[in-house]
PDB file of N, CA and C in Angstrom:
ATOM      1  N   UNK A   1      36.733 -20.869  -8.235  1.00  0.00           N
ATOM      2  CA  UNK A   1      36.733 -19.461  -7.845  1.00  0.00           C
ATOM      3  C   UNK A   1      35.917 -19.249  -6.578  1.00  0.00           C
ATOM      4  N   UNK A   2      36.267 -17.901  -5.691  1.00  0.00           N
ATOM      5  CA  UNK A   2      35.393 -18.045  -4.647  1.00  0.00           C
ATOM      6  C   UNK A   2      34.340 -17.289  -4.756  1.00  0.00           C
ATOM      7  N   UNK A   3      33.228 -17.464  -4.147  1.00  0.00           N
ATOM      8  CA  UNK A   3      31.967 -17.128  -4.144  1.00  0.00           C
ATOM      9  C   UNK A   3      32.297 -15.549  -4.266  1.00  0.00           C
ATOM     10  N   UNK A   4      31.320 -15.059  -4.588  1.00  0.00           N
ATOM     11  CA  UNK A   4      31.263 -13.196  -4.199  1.00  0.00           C
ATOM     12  C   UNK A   4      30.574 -13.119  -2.743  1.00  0.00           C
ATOM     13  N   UNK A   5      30.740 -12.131  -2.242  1.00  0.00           N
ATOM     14  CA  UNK A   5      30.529 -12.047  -0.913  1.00  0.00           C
ATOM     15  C   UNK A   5      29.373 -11.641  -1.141  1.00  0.00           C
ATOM     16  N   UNK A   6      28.773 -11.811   0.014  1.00  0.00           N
ATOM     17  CA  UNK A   6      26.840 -11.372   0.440  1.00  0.00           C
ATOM     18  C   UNK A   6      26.891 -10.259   0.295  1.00  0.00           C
ATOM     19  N   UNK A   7      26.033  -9.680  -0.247  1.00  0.00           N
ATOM     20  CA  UNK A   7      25.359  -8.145  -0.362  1.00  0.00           C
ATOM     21  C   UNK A   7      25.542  -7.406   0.925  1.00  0.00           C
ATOM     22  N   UNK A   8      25.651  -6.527   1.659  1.00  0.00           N
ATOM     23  CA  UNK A   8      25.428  -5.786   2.959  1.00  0.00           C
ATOM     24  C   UNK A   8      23.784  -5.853   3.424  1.00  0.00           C
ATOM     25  N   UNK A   9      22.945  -6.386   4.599  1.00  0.00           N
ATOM     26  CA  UNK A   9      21.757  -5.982   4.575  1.00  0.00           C
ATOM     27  C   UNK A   9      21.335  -4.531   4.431  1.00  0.00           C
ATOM     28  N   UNK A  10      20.350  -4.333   3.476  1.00  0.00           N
ATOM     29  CA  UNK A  10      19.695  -2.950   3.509  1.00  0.00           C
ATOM     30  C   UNK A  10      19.083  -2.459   4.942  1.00  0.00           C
ATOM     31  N   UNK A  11      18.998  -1.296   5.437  1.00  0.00           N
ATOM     32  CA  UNK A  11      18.714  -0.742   6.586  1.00  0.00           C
ATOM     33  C   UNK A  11      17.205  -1.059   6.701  1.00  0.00           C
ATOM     34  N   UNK A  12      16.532  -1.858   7.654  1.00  0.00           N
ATOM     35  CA  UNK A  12      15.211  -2.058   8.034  1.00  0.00           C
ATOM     36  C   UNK A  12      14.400  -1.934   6.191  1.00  0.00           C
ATOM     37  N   UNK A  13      14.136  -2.752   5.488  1.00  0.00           N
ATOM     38  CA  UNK A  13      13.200  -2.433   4.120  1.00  0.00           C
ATOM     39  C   UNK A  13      12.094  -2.402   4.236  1.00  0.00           C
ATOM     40  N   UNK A  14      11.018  -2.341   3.692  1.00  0.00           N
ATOM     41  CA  UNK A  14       9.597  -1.700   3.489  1.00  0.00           C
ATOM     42  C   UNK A  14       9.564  -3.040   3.554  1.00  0.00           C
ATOM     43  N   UNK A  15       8.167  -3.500   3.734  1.00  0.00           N
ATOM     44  CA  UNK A  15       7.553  -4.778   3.881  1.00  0.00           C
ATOM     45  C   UNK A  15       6.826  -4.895   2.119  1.00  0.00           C
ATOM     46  N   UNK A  16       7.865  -6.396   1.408  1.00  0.00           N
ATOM     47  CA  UNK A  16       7.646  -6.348  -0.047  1.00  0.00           C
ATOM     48  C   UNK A  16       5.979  -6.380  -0.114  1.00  0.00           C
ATOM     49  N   UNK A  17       5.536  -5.456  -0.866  1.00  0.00           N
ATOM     50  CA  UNK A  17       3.919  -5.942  -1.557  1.00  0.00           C
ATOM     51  C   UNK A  17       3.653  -7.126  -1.712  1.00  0.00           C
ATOM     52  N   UNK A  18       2.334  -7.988  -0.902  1.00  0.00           N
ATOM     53  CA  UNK A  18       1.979  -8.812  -1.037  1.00  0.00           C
ATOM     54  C   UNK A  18       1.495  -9.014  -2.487  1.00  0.00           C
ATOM     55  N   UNK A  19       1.253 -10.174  -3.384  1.00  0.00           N
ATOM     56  CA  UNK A  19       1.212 -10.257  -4.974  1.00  0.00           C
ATOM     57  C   UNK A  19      -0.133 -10.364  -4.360  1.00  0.00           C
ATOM     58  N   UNK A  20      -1.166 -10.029  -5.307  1.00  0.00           N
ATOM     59  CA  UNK A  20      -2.777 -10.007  -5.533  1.00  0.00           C
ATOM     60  C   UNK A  20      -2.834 -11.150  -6.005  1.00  0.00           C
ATOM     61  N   UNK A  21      -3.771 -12.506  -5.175  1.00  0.00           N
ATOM     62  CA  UNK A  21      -4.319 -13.659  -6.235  1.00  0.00           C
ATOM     63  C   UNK A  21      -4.987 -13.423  -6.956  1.00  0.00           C
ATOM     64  N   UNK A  22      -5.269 -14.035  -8.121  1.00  0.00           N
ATOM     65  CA  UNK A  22      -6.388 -13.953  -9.191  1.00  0.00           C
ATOM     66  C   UNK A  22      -7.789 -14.285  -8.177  1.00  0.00           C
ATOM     67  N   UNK A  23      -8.579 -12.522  -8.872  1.00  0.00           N
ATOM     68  CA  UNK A  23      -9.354 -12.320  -8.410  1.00  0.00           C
ATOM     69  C   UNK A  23      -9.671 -11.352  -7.031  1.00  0.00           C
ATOM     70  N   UNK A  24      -8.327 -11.290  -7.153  1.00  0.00           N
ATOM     71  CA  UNK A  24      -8.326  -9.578  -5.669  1.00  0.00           C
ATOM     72  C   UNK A  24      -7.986  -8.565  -6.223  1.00  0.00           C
ATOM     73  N   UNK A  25      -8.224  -7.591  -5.833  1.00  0.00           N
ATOM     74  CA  UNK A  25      -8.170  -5.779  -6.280  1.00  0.00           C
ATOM     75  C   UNK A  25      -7.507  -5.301  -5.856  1.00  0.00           C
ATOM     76  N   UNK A  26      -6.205  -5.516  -6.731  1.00  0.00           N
ATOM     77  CA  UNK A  26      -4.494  -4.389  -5.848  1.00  0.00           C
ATOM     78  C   UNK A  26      -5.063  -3.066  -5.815  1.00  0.00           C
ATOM     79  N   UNK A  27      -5.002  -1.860  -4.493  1.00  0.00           N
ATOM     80  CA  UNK A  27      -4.973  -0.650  -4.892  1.00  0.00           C
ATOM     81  C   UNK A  27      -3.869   0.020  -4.666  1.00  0.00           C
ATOM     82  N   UNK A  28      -3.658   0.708  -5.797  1.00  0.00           N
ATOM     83  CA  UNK A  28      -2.508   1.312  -6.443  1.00  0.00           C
ATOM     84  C   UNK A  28      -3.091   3.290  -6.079  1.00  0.00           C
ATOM     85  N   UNK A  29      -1.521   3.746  -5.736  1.00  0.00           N
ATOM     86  CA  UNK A  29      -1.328   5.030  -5.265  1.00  0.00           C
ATOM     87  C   UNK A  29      -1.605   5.714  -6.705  1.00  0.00           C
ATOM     88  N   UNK A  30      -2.429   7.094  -6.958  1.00  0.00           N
ATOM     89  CA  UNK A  30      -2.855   7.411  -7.888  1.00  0.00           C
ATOM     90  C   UNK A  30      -1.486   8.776  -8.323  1.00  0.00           C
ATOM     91  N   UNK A  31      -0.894   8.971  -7.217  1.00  0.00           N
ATOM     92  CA  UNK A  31       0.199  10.283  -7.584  1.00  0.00           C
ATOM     93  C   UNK A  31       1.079  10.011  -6.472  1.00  0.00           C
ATOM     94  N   UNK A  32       2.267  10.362  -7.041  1.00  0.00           N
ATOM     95  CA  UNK A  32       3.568  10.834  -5.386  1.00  0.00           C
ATOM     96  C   UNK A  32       2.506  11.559  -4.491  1.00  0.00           C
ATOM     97  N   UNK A  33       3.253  11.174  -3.536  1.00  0.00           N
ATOM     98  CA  UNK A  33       2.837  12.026  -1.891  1.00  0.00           C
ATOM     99  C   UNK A  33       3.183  10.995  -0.433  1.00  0.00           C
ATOM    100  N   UNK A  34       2.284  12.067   0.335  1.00  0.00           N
ATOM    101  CA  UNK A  34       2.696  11.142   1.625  1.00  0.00           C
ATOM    102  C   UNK A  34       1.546  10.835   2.296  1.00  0.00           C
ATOM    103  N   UNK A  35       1.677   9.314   2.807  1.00  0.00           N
ATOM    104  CA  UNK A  35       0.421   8.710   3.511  1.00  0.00           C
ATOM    105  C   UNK A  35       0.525   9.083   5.222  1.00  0.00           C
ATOM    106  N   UNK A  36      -0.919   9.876   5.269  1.00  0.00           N
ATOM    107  CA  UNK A  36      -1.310  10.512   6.242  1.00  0.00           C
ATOM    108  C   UNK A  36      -1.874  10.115   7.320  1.00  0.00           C
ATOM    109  N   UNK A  37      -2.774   9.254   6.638  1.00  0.00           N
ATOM    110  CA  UNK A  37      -3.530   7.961   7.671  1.00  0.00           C
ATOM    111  C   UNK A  37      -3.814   6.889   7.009  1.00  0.00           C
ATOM    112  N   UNK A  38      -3.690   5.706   7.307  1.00  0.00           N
ATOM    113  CA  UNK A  38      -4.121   4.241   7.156  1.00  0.00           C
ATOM    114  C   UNK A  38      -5.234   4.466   7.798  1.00  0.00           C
ATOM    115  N   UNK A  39      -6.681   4.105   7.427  1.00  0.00           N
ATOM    116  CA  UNK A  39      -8.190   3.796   7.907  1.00  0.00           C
ATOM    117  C   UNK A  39      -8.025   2.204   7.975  1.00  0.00           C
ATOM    118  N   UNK A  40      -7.442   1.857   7.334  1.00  0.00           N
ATOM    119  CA  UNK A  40      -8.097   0.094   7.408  1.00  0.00           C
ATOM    120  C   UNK A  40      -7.094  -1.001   7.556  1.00  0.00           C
ATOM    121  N   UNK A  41      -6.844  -1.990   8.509  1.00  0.00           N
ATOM    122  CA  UNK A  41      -6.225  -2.847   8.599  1.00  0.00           C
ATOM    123  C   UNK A  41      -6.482  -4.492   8.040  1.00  0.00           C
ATOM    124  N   UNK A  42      -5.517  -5.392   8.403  1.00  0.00           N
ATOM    125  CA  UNK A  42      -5.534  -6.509   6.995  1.00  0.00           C
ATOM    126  C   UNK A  42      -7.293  -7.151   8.312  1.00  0.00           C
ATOM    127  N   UNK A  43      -7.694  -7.867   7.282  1.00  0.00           N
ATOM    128  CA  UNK A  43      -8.764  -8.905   7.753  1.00  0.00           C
ATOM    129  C   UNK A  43      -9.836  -7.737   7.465  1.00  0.00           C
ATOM    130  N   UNK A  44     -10.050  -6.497   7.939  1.00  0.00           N
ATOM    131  CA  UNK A  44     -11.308  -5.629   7.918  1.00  0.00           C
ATOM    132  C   UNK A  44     -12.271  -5.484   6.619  1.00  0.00           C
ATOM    133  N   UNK A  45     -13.456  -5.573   6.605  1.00  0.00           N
ATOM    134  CA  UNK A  45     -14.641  -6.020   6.049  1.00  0.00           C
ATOM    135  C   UNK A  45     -14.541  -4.427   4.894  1.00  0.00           C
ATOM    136  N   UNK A  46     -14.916  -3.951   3.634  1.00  0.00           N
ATOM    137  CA  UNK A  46     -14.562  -2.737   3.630  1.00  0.00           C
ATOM    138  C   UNK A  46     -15.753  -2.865   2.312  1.00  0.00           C
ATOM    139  N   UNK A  47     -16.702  -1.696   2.220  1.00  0.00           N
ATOM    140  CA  UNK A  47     -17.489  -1.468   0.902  1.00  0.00           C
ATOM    141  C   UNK A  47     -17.023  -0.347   0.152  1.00  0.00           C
ATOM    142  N   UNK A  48     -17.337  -0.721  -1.504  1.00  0.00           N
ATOM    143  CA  UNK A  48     -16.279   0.147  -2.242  1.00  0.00           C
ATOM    144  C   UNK A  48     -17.018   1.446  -1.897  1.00  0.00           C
ATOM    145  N   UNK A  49     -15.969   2.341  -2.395  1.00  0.00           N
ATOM    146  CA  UNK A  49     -16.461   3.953  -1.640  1.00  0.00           C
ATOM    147  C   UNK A  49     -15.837   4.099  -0.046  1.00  0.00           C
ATOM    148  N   UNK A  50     -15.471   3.248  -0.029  1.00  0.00           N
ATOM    149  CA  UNK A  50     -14.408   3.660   1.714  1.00  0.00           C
ATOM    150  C   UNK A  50     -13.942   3.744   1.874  1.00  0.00           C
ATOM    151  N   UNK A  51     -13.284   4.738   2.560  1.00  0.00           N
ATOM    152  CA  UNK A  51     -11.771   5.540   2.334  1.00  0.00           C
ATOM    153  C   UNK A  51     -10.821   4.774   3.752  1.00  0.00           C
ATOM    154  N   UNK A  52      -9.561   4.100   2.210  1.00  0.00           N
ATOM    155  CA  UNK A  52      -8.716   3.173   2.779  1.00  0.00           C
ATOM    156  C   UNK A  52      -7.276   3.834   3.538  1.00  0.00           C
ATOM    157  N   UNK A  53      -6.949   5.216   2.574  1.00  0.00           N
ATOM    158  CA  UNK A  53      -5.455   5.820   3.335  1.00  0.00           C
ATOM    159  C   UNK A  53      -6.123   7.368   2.987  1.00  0.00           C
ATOM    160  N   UNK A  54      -5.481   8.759   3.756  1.00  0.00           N
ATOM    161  CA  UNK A  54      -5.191   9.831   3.414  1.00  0.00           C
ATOM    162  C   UNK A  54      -4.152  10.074   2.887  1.00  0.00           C
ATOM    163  N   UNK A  55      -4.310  10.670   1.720  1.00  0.00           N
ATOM    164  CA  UNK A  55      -2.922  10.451   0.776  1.00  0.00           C
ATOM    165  C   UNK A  55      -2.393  12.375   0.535  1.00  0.00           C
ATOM    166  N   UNK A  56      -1.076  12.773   1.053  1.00  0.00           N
ATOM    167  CA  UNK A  56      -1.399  14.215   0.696  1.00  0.00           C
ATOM    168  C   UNK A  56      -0.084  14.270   0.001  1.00  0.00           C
ATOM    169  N   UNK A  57      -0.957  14.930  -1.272  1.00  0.00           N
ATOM    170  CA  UNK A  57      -0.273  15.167  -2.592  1.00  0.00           C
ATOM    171  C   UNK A  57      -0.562  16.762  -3.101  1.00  0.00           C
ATOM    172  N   UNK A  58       0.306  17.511  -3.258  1.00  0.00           N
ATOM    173  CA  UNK A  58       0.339  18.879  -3.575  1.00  0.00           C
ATOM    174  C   UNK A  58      -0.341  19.458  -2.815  1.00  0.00           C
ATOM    175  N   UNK A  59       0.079  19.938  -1.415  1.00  0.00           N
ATOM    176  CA  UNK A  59      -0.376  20.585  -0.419  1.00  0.00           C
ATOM    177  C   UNK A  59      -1.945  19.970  -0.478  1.00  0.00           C
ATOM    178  N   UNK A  60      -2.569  18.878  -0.741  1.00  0.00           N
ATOM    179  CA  UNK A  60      -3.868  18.464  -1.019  1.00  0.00           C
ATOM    180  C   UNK A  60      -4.148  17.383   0.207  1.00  0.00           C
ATOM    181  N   UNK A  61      -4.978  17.224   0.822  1.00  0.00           N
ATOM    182  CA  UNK A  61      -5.506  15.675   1.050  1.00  0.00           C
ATOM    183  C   UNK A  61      -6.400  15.207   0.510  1.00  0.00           C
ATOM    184  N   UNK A  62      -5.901  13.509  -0.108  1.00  0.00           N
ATOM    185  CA  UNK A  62      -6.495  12.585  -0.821  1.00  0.00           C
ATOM    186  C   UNK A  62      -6.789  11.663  -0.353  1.00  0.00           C
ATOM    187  N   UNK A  63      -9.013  11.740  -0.652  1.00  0.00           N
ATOM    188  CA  UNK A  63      -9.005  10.263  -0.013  1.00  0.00           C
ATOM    189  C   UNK A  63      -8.560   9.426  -1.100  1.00  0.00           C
ATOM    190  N   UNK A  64      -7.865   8.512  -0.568  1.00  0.00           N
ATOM    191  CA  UNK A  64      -7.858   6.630  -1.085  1.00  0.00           C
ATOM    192  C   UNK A  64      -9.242   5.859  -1.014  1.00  0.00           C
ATOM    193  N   UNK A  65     -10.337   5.384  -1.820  1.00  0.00           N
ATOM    194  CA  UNK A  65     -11.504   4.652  -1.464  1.00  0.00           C
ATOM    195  C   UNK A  65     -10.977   2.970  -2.518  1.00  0.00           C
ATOM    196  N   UNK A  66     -11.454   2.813  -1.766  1.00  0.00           N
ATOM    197  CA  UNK A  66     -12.130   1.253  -2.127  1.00  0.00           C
ATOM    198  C   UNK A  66     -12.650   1.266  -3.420  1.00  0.00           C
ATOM    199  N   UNK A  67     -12.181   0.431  -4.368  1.00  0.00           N
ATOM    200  CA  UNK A  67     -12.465   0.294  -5.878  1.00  0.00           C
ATOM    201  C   UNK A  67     -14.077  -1.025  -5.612  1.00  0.00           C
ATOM    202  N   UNK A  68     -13.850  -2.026  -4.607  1.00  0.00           N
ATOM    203  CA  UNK A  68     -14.770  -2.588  -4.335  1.00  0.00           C
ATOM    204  C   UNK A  68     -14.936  -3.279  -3.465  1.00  0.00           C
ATOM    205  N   UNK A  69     -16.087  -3.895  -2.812  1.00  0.00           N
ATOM    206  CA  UNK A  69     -16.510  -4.659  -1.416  1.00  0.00           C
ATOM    207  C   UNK A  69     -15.353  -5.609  -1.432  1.00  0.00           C
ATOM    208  N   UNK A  70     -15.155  -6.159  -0.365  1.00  0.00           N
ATOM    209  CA  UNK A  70     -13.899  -7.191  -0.057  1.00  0.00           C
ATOM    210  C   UNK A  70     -13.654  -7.003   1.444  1.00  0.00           C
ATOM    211  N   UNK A  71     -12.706  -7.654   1.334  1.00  0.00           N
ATOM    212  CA  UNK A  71     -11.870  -7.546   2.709  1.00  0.00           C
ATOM    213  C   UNK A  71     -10.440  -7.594   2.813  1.00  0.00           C
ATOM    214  N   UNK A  72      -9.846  -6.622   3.363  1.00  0.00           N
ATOM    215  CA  UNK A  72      -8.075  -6.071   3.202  1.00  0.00           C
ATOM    216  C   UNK A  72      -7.818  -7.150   3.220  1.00  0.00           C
ATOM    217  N   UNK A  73      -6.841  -7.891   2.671  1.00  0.00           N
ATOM    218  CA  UNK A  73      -5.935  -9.129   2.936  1.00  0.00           C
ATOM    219  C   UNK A  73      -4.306  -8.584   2.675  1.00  0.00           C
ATOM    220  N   UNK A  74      -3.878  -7.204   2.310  1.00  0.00           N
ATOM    221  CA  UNK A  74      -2.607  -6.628   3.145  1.00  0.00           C
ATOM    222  C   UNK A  74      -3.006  -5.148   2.792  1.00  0.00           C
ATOM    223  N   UNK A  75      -2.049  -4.632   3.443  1.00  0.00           N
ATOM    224  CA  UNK A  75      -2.096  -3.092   3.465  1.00  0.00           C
ATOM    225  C   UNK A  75      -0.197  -3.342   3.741  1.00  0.00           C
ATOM    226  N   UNK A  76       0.091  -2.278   2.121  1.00  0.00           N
ATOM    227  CA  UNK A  76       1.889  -2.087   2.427  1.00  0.00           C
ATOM    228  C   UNK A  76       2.163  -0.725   2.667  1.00  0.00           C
ATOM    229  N   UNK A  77       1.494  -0.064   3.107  1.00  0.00           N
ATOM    230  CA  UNK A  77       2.273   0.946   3.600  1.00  0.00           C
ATOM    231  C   UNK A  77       1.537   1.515   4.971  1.00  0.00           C
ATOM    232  N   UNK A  78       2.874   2.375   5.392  1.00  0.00           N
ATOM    233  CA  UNK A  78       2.187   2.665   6.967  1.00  0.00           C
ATOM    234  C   UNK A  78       2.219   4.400   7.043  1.00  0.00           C
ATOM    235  N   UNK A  79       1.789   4.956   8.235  1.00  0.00           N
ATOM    236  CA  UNK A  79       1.729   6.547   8.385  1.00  0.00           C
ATOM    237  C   UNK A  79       2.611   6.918   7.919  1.00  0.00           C
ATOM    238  N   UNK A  80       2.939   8.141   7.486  1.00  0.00           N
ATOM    239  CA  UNK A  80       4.486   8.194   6.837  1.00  0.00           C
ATOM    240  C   UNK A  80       5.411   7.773   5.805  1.00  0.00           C
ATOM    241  N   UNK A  81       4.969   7.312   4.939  1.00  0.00           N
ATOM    242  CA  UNK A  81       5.520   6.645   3.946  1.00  0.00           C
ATOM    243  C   UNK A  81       5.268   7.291   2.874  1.00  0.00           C
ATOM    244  N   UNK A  82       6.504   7.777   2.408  1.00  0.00           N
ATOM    245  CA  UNK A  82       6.542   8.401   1.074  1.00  0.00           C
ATOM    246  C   UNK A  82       6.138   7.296  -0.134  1.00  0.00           C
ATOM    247  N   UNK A  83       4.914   7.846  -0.839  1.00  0.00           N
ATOM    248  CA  UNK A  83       5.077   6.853  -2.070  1.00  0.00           C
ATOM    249  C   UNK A  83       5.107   7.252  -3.303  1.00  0.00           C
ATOM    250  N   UNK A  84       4.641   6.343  -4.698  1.00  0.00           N
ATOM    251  CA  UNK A  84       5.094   7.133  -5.934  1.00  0.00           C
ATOM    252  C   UNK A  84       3.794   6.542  -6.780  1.00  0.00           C
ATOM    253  N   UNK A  85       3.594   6.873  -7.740  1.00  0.00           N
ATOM    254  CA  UNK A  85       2.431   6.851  -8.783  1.00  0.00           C
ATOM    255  C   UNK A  85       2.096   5.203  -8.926  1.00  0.00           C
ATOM    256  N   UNK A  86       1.408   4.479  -8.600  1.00  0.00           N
ATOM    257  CA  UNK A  86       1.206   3.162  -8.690  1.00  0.00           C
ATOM    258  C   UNK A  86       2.147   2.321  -7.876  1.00  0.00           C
ATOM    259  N   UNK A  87       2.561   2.835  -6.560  1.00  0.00           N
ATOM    260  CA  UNK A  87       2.748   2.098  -5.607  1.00  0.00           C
ATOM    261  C   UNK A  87       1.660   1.445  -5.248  1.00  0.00           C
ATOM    262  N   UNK A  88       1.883  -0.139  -4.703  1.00  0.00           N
ATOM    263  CA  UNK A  88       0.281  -0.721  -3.977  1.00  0.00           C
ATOM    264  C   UNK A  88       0.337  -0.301  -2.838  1.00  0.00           C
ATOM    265  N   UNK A  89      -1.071  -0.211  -2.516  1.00  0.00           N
ATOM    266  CA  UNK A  89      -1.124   0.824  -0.682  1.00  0.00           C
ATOM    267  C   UNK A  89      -1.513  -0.473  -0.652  1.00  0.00           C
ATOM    268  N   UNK A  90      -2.547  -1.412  -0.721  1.00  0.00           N
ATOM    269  CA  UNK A  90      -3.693  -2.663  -0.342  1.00  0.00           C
ATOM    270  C   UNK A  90      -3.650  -3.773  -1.588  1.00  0.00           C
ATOM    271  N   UNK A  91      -4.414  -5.043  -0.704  1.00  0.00           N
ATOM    272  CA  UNK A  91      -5.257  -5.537  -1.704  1.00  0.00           C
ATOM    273  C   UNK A  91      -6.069  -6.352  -0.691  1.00  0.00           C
ATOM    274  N   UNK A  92      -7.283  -6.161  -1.865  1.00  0.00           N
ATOM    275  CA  UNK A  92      -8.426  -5.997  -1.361  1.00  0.00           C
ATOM    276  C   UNK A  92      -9.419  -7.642  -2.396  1.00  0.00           C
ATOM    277  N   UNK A  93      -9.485  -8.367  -1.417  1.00  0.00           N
ATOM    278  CA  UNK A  93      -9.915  -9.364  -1.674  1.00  0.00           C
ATOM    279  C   UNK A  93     -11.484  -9.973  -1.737  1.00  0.00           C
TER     280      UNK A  93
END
């Protein structure tokens, strides 16, 4: 029989979430909304309490902080990006 044909590529996709090794701190989007600002890029040094994205959810802005000291080793989302309740924004190594 012949193969099935290739899928169509999807239009430009989100860059997949990097997986957290054992022992890094995925941070996860706490509600829908939209990311306002990215503060921190991958490699940057970060202490918990530091606000990683502006997240605005119900006419609100939300900081995103740092669950703990580390250093970004990805950040998946960018300005503009609609996200949803436990999307990963980071992880934080």
């Amino acid at each position: 029989p012949a193969a099935a044909p290739a899928p169509a590529a999807a239009p430009a996709p989100k860059k997949a979430p990097a997986a957290a090794a054992a022992g890094d701190t995925t941070v996860n989007c706490p509600m829908p909304g939209t990311i306002l600002q990215v503060k921190v890029s991958e490699g940057q040094a970060v202490k918990a309490g530091d606000t990683l994205f502006i997240l605005e959810a119900m006419k609100m802005e939300n900081e995103i902080v740092a669950p703990c000291d580390g250093t970004v080793k990805s950040v998946s989302v960018n300005k503009g990006d609609a996200v949803q309740s436990n999307d990963q924004l980071a992880v934080i190594g």
